[in-house]
PDB file of N, CA and C in Angstrom:
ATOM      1  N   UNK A   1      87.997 104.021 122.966  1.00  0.00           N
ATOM      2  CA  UNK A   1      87.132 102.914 122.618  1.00  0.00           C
ATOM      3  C   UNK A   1      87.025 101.953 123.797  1.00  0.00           C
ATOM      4  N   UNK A   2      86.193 101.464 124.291  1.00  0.00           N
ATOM      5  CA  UNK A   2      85.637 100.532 124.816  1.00  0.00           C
ATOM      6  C   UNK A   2      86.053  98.877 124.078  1.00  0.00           C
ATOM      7  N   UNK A   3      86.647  98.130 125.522  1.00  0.00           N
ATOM      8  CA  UNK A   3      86.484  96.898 124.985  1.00  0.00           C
ATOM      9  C   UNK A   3      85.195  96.313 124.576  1.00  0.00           C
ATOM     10  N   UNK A   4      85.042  95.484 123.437  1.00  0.00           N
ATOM     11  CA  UNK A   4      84.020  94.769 123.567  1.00  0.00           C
ATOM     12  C   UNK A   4      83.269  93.994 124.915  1.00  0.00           C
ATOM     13  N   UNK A   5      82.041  93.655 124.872  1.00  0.00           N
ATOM     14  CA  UNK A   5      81.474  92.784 125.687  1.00  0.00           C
ATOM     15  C   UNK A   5      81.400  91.677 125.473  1.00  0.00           C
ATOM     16  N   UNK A   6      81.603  90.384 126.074  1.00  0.00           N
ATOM     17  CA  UNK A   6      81.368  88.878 125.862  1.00  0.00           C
ATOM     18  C   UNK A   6      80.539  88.667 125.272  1.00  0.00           C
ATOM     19  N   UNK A   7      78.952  89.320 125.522  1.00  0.00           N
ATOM     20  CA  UNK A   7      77.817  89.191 124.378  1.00  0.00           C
ATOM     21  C   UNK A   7      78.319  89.468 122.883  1.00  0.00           C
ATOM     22  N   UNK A   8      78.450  90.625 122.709  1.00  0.00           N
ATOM     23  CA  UNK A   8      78.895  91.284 121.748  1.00  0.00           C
ATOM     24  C   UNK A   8      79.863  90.541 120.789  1.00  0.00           C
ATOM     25  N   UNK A   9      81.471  90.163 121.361  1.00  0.00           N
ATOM     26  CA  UNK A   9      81.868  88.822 121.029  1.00  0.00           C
ATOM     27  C   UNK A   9      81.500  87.823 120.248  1.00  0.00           C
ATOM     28  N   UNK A  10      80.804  87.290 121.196  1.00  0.00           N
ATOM     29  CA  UNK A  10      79.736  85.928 120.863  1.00  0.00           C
ATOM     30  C   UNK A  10      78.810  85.851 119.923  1.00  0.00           C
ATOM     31  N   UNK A  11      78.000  87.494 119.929  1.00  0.00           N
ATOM     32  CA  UNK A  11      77.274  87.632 118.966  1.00  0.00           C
ATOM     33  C   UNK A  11      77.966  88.034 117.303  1.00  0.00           C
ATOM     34  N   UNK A  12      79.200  88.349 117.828  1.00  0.00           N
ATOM     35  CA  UNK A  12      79.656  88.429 115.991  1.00  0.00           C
ATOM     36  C   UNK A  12      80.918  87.325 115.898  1.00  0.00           C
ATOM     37  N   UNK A  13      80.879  86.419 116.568  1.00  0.00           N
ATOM     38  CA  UNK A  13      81.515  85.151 116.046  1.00  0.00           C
ATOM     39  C   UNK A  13      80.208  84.376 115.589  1.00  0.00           C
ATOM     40  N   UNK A  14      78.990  84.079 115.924  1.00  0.00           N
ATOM     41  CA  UNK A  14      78.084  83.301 115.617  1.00  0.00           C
ATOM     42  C   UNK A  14      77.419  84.174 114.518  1.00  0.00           C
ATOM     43  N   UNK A  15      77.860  85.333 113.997  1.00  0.00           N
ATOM     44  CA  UNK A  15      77.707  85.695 112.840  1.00  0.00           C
ATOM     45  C   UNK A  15      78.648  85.920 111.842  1.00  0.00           C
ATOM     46  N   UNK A  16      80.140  85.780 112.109  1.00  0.00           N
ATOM     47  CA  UNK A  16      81.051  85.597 111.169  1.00  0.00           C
ATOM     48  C   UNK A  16      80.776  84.050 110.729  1.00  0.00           C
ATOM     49  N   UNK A  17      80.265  83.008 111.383  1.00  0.00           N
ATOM     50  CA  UNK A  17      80.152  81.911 111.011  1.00  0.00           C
ATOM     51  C   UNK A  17      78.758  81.504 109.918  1.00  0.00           C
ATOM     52  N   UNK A  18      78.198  82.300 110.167  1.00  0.00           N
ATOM     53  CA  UNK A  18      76.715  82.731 109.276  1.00  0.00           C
ATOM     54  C   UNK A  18      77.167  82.976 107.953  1.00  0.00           C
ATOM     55  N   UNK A  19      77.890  83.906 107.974  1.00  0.00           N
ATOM     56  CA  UNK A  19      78.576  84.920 106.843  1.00  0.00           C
ATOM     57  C   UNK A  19      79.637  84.089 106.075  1.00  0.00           C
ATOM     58  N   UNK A  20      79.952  83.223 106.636  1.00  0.00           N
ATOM     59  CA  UNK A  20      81.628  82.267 105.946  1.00  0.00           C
ATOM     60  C   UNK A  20      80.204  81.367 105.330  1.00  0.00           C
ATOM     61  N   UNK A  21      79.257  80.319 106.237  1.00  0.00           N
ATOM     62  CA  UNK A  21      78.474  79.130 105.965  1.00  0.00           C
ATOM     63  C   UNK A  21      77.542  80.186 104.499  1.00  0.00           C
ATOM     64  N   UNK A  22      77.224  81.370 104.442  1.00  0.00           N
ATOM     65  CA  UNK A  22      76.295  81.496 102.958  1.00  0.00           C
ATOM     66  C   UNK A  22      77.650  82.547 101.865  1.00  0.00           C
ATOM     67  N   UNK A  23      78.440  82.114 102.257  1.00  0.00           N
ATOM     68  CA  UNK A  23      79.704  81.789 101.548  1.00  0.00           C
ATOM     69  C   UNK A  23      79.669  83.859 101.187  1.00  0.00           C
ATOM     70  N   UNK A  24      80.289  84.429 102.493  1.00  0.00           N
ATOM     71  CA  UNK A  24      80.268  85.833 102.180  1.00  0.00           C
ATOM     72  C   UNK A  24      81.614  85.728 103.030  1.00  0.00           C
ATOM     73  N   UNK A  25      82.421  85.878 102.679  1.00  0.00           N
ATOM     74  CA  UNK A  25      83.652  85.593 103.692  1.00  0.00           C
ATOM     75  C   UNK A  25      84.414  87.027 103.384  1.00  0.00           C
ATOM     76  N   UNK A  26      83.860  88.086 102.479  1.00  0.00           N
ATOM     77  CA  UNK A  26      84.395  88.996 102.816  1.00  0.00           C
ATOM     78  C   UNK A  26      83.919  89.834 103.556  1.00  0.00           C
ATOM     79  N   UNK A  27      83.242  89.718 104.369  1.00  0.00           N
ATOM     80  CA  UNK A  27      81.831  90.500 105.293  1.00  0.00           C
ATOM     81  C   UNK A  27      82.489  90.309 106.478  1.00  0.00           C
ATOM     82  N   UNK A  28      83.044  89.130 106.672  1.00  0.00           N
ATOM     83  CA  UNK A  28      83.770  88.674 107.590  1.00  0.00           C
ATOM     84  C   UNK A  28      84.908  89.657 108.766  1.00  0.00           C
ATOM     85  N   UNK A  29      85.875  90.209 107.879  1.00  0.00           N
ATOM     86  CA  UNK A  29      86.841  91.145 108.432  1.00  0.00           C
ATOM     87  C   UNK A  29      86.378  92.538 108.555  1.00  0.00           C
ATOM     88  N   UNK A  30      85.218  92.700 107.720  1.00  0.00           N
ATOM     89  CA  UNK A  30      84.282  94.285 108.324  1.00  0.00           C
ATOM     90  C   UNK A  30      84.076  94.137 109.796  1.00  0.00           C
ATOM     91  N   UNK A  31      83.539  92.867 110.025  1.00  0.00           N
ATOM     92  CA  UNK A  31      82.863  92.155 111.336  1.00  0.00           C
ATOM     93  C   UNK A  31      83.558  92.013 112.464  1.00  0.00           C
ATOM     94  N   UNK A  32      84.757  91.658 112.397  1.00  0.00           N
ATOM     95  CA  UNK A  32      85.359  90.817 113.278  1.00  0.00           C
ATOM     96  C   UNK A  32      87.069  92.304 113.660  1.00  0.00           C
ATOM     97  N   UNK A  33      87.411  92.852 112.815  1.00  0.00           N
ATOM     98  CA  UNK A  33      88.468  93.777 112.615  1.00  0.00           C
ATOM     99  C   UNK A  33      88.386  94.845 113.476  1.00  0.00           C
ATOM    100  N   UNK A  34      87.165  95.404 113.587  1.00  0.00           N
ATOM    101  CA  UNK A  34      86.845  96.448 114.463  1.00  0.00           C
ATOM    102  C   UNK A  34      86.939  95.867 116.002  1.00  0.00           C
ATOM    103  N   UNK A  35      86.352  94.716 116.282  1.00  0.00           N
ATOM    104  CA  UNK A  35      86.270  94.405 118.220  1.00  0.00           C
ATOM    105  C   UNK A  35      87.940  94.328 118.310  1.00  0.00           C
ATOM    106  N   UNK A  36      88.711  93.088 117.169  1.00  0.00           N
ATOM    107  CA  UNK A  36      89.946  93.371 117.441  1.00  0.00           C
ATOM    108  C   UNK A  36      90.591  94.515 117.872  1.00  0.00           C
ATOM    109  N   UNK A  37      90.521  95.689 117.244  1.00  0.00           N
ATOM    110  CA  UNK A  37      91.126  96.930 117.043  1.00  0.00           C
ATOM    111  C   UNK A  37      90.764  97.829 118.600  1.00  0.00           C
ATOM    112  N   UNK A  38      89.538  97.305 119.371  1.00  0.00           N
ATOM    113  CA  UNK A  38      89.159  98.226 120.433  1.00  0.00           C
ATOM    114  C   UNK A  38      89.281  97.041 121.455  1.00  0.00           C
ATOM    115  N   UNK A  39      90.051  96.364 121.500  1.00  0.00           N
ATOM    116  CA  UNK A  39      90.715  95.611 122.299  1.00  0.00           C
ATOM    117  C   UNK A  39      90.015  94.457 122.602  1.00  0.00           C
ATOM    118  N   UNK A  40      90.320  93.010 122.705  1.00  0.00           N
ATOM    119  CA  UNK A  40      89.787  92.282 123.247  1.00  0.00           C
ATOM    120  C   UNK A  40      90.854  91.326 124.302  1.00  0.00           C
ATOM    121  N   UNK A  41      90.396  91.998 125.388  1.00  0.00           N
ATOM    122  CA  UNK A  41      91.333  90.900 127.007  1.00  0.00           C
ATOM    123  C   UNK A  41      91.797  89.705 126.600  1.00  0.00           C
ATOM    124  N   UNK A  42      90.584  88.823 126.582  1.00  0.00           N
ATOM    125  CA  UNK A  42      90.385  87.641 127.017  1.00  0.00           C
ATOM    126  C   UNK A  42      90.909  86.745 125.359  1.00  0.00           C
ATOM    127  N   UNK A  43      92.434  86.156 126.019  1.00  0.00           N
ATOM    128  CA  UNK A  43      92.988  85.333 125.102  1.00  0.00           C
ATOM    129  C   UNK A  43      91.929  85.062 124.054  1.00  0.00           C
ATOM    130  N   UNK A  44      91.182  83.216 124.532  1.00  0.00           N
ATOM    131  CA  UNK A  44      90.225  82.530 123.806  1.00  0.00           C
ATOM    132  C   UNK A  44      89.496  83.370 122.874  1.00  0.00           C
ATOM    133  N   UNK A  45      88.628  84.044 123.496  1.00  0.00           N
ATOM    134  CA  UNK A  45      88.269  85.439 122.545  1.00  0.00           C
ATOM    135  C   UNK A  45      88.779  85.930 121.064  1.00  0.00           C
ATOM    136  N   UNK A  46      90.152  86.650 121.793  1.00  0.00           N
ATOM    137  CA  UNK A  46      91.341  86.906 120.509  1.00  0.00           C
ATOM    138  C   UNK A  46      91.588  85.848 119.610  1.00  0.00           C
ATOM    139  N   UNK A  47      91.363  84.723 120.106  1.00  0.00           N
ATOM    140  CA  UNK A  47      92.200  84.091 119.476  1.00  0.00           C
ATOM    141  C   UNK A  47      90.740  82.823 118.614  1.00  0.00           C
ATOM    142  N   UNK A  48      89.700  82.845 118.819  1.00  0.00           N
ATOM    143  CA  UNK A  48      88.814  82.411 118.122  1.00  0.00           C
ATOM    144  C   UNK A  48      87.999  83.380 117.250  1.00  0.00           C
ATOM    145  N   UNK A  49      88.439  84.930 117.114  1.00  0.00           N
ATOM    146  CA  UNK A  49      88.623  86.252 116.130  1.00  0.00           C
ATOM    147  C   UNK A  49      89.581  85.622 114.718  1.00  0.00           C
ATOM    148  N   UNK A  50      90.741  85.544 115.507  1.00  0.00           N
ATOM    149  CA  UNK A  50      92.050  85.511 114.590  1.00  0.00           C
ATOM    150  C   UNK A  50      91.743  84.020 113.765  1.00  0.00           C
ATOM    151  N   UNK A  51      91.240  82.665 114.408  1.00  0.00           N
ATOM    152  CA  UNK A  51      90.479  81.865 113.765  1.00  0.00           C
ATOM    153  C   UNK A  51      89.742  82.004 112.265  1.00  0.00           C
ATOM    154  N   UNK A  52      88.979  82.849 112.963  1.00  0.00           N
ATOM    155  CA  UNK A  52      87.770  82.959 111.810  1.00  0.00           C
ATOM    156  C   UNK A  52      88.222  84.262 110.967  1.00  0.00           C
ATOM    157  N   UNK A  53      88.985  84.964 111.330  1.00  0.00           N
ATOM    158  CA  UNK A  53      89.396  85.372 109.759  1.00  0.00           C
ATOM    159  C   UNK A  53      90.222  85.088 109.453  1.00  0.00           C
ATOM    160  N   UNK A  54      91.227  84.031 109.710  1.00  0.00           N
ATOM    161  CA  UNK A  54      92.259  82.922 108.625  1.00  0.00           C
ATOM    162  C   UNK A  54      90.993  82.446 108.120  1.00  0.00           C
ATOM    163  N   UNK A  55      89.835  81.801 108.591  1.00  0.00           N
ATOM    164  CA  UNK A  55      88.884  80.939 107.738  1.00  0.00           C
ATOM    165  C   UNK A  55      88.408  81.947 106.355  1.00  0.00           C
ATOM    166  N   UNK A  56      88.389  83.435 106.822  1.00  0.00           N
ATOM    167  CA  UNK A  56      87.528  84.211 105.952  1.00  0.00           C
ATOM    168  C   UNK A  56      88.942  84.141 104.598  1.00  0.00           C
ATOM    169  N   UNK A  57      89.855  84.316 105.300  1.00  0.00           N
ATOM    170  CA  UNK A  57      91.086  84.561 104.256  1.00  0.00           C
ATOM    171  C   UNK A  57      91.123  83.288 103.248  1.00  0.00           C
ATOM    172  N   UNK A  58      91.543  82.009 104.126  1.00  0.00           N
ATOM    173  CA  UNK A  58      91.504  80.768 103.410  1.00  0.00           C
ATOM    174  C   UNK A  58      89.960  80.996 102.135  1.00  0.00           C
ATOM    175  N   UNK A  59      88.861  81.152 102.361  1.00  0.00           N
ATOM    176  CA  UNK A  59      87.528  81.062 101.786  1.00  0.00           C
ATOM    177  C   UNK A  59      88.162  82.293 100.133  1.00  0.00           C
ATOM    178  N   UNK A  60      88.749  83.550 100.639  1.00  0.00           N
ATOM    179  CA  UNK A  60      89.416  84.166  99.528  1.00  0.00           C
ATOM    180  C   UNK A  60      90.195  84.073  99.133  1.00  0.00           C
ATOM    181  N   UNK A  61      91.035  82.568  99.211  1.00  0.00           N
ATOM    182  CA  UNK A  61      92.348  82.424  98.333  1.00  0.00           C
ATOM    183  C   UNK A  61      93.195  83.254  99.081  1.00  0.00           C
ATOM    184  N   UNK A  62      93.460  84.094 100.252  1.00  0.00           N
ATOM    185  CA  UNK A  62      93.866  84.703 100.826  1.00  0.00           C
ATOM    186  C   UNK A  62      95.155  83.714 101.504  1.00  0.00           C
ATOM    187  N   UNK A  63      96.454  83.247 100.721  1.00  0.00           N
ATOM    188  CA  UNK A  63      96.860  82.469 102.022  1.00  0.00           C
ATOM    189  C   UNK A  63      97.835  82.725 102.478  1.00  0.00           C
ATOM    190  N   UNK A  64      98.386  84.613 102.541  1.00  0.00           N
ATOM    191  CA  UNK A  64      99.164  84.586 103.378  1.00  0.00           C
ATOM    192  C   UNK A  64      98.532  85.018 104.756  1.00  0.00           C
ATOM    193  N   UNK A  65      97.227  85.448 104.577  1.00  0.00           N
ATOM    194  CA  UNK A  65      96.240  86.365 105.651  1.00  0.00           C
ATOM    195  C   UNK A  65      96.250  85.098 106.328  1.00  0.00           C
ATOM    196  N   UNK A  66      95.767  83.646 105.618  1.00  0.00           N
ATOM    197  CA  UNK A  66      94.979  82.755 106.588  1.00  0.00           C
ATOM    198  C   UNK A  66      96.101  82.417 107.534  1.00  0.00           C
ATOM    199  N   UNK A  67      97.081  82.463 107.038  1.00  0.00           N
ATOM    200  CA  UNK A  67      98.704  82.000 107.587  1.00  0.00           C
ATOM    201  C   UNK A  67      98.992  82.766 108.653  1.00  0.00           C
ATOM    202  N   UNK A  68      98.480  83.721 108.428  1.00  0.00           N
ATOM    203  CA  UNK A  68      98.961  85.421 109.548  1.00  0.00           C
ATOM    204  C   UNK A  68      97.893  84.924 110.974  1.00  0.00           C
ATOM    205  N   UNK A  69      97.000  85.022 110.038  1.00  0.00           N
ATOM    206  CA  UNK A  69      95.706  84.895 111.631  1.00  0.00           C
ATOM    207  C   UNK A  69      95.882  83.638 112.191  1.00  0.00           C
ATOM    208  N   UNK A  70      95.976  82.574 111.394  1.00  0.00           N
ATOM    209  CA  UNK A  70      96.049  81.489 112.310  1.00  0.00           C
ATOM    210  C   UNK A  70      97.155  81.292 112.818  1.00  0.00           C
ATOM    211  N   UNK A  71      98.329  81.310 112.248  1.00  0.00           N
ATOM    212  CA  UNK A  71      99.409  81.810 113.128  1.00  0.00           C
ATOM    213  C   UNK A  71      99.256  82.717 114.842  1.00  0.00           C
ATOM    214  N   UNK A  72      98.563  83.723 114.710  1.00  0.00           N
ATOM    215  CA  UNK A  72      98.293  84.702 115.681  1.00  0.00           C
ATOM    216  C   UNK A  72      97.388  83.934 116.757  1.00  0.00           C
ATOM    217  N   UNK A  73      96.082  83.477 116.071  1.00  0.00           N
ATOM    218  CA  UNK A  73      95.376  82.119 117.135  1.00  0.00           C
ATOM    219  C   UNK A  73      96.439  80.819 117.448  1.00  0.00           C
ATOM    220  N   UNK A  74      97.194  80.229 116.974  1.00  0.00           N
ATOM    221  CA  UNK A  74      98.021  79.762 117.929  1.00  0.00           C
ATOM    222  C   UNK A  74      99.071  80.448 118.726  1.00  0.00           C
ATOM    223  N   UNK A  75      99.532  81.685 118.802  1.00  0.00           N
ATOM    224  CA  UNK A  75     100.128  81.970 119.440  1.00  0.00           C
ATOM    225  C   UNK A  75      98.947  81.970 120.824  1.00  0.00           C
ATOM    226  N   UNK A  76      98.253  83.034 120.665  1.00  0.00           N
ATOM    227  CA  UNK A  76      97.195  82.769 121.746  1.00  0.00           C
ATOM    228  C   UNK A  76      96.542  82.107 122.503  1.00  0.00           C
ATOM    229  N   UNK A  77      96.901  80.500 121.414  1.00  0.00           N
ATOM    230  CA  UNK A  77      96.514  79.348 122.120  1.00  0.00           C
ATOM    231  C   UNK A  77      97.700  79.506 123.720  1.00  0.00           C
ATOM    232  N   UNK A  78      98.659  79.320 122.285  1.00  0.00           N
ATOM    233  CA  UNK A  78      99.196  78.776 123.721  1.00  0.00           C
ATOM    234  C   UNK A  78      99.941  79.217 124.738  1.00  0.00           C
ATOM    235  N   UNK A  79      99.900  81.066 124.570  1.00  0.00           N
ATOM    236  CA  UNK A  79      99.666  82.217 125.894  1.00  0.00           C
ATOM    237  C   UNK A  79      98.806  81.447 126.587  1.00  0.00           C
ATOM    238  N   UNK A  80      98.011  81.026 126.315  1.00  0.00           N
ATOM    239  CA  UNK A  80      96.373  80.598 127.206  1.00  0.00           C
ATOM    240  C   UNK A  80      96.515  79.484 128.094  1.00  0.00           C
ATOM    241  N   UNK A  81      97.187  78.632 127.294  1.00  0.00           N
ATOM    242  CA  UNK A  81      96.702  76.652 127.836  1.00  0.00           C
ATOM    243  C   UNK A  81      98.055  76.493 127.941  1.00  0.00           C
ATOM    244  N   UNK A  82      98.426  76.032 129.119  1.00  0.00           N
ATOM    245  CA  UNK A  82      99.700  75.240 129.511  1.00  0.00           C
ATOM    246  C   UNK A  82      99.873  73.896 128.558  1.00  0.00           C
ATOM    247  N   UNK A  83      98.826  73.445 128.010  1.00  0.00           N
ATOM    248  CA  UNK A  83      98.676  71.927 127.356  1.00  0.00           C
ATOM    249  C   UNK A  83      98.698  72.620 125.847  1.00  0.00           C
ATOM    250  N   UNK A  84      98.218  73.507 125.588  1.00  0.00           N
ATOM    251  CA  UNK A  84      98.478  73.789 123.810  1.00  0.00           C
ATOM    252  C   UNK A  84     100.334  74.311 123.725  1.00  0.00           C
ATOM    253  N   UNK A  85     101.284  74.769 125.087  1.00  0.00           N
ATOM    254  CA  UNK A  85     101.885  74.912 124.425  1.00  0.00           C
ATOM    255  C   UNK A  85     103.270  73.809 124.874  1.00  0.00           C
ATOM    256  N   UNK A  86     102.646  72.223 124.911  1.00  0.00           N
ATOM    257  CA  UNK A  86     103.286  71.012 125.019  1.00  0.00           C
ATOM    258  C   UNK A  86     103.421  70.392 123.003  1.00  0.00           C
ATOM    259  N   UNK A  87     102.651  70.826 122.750  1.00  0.00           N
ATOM    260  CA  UNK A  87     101.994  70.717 121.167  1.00  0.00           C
ATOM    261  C   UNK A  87     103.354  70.926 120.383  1.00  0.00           C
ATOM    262  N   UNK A  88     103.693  70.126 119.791  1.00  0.00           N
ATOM    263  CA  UNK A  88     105.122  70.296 118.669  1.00  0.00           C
ATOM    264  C   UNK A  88     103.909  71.089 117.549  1.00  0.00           C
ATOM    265  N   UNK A  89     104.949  71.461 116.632  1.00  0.00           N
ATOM    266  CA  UNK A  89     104.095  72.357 115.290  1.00  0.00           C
ATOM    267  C   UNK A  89     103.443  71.122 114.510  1.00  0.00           C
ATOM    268  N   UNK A  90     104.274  69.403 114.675  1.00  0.00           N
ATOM    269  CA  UNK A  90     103.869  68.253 113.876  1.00  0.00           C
ATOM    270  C   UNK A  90     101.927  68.620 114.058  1.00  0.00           C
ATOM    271  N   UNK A  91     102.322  68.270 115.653  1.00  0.00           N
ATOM    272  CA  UNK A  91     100.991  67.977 116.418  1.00  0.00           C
ATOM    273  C   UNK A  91      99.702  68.795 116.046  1.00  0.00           C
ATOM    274  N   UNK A  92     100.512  70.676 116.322  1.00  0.00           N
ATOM    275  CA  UNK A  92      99.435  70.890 116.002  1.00  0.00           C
ATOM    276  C   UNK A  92      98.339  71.261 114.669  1.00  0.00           C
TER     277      UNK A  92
END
């Protein structure tokens, strides 16, 4: 498998956000599960994926999923940003 492309990316985060806003949040992890799975490099990327399906999870009462992914996007945060990982857990 091929990593995703930045377009590609971009184009199904600005449609997982489509899909959560007309309240389909299980459409969501069809969407977003697969680029995960064929790799995505680039931290921010990964980690605004793992975002939006804690959001899709949270939207299904889902809250150990939302707990898992967003958990996983802050880890990524703060692989990424020298300043996200100054952040106590209060903070973030």
């Amino acid at each position: 498998m091929t990593e995703p492309s930045p377009a590609e990316i971009e184009s199904a985060i600005d449609r997982a956000w489509k899909l959560l806003d007309a309240d389909a949040p299980g459409q969501v992890a069809g969407l977003l599960r697969p680029l995960l799975e064929r790799g995505v490099a680039d931290l921010d990327d990964r980690a605004d994926l793992h975002h939006l399906l804690g959001v899709a999870c949270e939207d299904l009462g889902e809250r150990d999923g939302m707990v898992a992914e967003w958990l996983e996007a802050r880890r990524l945060d703060v692989e990424g940003d020298a300043e996200a990982r100054e952040l106590g857990d209060a903070e973030f």
